[in-house]
Protein backbone atom coordinates (compact mmCIF):
# COMPACT_ATOMS: atom_id res chain seq x y z
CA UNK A 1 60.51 169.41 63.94
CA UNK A 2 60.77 169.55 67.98
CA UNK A 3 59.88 172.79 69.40
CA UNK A 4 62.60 174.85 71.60
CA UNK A 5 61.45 172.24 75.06
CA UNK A 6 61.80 168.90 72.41
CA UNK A 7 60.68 165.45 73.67
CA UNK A 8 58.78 165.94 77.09
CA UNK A 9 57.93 169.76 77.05
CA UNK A 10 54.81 170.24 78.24
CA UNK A 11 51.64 171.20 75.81
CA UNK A 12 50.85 174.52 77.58
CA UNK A 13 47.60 173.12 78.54
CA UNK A 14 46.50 175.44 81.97
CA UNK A 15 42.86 174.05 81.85
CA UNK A 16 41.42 171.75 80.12
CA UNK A 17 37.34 172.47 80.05
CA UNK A 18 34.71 169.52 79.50
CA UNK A 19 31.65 169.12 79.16
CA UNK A 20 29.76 166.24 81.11
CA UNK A 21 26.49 164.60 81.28
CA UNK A 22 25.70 160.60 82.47
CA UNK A 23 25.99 159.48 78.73
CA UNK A 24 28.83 157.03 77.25
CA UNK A 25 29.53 159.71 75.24
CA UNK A 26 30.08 162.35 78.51
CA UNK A 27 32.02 159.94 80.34
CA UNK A 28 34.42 158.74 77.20
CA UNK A 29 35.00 162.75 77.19
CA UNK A 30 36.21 162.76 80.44
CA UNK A 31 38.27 159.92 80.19
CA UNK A 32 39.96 161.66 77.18
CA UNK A 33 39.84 164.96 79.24
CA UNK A 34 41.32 163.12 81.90
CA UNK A 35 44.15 161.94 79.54
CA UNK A 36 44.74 165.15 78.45
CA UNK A 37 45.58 166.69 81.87
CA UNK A 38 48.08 163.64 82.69
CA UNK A 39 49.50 164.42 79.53
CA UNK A 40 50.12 167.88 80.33
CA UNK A 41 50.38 168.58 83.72
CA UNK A 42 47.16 170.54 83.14
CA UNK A 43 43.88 171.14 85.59
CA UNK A 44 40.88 169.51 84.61
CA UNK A 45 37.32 171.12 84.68
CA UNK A 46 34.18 169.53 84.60
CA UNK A 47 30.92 171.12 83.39
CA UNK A 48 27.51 169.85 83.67
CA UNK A 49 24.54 171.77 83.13
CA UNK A 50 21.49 171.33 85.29
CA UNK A 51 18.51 172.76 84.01
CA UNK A 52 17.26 174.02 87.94
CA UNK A 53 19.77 174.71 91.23
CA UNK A 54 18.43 173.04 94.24
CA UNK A 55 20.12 176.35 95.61
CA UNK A 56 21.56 179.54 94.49
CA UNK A 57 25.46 178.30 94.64
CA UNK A 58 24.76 174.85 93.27
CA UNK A 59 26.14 173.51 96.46
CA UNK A 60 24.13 170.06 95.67
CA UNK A 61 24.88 169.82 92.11
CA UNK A 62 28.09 170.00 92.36
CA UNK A 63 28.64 167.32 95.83
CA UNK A 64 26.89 164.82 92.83
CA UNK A 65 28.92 165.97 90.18
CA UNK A 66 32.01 165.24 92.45
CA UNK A 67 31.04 162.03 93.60
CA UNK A 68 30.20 161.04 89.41
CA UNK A 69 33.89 162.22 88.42
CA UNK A 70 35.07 160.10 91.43
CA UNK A 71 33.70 156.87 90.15
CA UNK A 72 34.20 157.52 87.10
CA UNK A 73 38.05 158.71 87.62
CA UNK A 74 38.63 156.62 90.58
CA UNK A 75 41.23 157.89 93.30
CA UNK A 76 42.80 159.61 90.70
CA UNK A 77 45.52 162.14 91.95
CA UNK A 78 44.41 164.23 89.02
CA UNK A 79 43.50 168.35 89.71
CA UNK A 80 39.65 168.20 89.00
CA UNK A 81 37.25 170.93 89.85
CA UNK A 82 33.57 170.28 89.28
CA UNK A 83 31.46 173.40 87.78
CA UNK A 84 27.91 173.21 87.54
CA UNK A 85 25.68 175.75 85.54
């Protein structure tokens, strides 16, 4: 049974969160992530957790976390904001 928007209507997906580290298994999550935002029109968000800041705002972190879901997304014109903890 189709709901009220049938064949096309969007997921409600705003975000979609996930978690990331340099494994296969972090960057197969991505890639599903990444699927999942297509799918829905939603914004993707990419967390990795370092355990030490090279600064307070994780300015560095997060350049290298950018620059990892570029290759590993490609030129993708995909919503994806990097957030490092």
């Amino acid at each position: 049974m189709m709901g009220a928007g049938g064949v096309g209507a969007r997921a409600g997906f705003e975000e979609i969160a996930v978690g990331f580290d340099d494994s296969e298994r972090g960057r197969d999550a991505v890639r599903l992530a990444e699927l999942l935002a297509r799918t829905t029109g939603g914004r993707l968000v990419a967390v990795r957790v370092y355990p030490e800041l090279s600064d307070p705002g994780g300015g560095v972190e997060r350049e290298r976390l950018r620059a990892e879901l570029d290759s590993l997304l490609g030129e993708a014109d995909l919503d994806v904001e990097p957030l490092v903890l």
